[in-house]
Protein backbone atom coordinates (compact mmCIF):
# COMPACT_ATOMS: atom_id res chain seq x y z
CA UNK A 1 -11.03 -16.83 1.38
CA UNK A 2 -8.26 -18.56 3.10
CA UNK A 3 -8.85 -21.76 1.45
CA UNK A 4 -8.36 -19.97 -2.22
CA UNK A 5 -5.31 -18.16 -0.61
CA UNK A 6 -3.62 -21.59 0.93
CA UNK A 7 -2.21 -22.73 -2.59
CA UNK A 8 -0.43 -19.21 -2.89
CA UNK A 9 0.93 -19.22 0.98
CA UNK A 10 2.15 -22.61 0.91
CA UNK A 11 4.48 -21.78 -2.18
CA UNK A 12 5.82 -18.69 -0.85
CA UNK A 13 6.75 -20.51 2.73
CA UNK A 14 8.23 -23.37 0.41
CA UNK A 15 10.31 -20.49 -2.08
CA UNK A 16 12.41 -19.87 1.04
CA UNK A 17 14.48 -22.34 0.14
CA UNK A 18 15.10 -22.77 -3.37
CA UNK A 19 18.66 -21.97 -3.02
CA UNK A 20 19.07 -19.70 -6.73
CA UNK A 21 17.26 -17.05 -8.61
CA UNK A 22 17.23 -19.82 -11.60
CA UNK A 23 15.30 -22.15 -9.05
CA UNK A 24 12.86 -19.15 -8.31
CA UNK A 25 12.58 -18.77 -11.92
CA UNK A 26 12.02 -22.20 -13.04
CA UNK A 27 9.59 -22.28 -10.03
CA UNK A 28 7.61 -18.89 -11.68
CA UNK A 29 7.50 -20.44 -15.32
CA UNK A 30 5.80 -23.91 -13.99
CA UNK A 31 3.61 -22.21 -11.33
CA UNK A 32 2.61 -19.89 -14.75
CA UNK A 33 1.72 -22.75 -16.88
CA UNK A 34 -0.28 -24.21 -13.80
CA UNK A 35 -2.73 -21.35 -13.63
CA UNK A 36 -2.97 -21.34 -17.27
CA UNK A 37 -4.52 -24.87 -17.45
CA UNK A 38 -6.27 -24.40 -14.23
CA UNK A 39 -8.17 -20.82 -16.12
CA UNK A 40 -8.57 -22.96 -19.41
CA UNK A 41 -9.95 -25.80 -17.71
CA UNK A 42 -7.09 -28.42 -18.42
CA UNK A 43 -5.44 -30.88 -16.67
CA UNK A 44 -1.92 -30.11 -16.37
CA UNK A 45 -0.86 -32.94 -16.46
CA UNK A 46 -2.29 -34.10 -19.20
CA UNK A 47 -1.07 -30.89 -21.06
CA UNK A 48 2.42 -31.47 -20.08
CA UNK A 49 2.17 -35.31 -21.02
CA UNK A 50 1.37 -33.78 -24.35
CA UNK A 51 3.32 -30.98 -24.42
CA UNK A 52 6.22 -33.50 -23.89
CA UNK A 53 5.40 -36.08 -26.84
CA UNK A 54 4.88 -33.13 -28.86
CA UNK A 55 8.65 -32.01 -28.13
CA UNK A 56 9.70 -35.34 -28.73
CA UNK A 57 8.52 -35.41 -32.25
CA UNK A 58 10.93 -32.00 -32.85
CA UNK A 59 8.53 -29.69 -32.54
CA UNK A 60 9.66 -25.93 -32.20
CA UNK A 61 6.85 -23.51 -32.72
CA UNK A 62 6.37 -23.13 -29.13
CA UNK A 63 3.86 -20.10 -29.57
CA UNK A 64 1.42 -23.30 -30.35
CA UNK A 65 2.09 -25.41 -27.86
CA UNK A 66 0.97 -23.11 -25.47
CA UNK A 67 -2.17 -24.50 -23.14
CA UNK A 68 -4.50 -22.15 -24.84
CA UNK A 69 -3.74 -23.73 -28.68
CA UNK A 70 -2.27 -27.32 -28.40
CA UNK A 71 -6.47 -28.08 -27.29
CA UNK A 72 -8.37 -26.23 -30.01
């Protein structure tokens, strides 16, 4: 159990010092679409990577470029 917890504890040690309540936020929103991938079984990464490219092209519909439809 304290191996699954570690992840969690090390980020709330580390969100002592994010210096704003937009750095806390930020820090919610990308810790939000990390689980996300991690449930769906993607690799953030590679989600982001194509998340990106797909933002480059001027895409706007973000309701589909959410983790759970930009891989159906």
């Amino acid at each position: 159990m304290e191996r699954a917890i570690r992840p969690i504890v090390l980020q709330r040690n580390g969100s002592m010092f994010f210096g704003s309540v937009k750095g806390i936020s930020n820090s919610a929103v990308f810790n939000t679409f990390i689980e996300t991938c991690k449930q769906l079984g993607i690799s953030f990464r590679d989600y982001f990577c194509r998340l990106m490219r797909e933002m480059k092209k001027g895409r706007t519909d973000y309701e589909n470029l959410l983790p759970m439809t930009i891989y159906q």
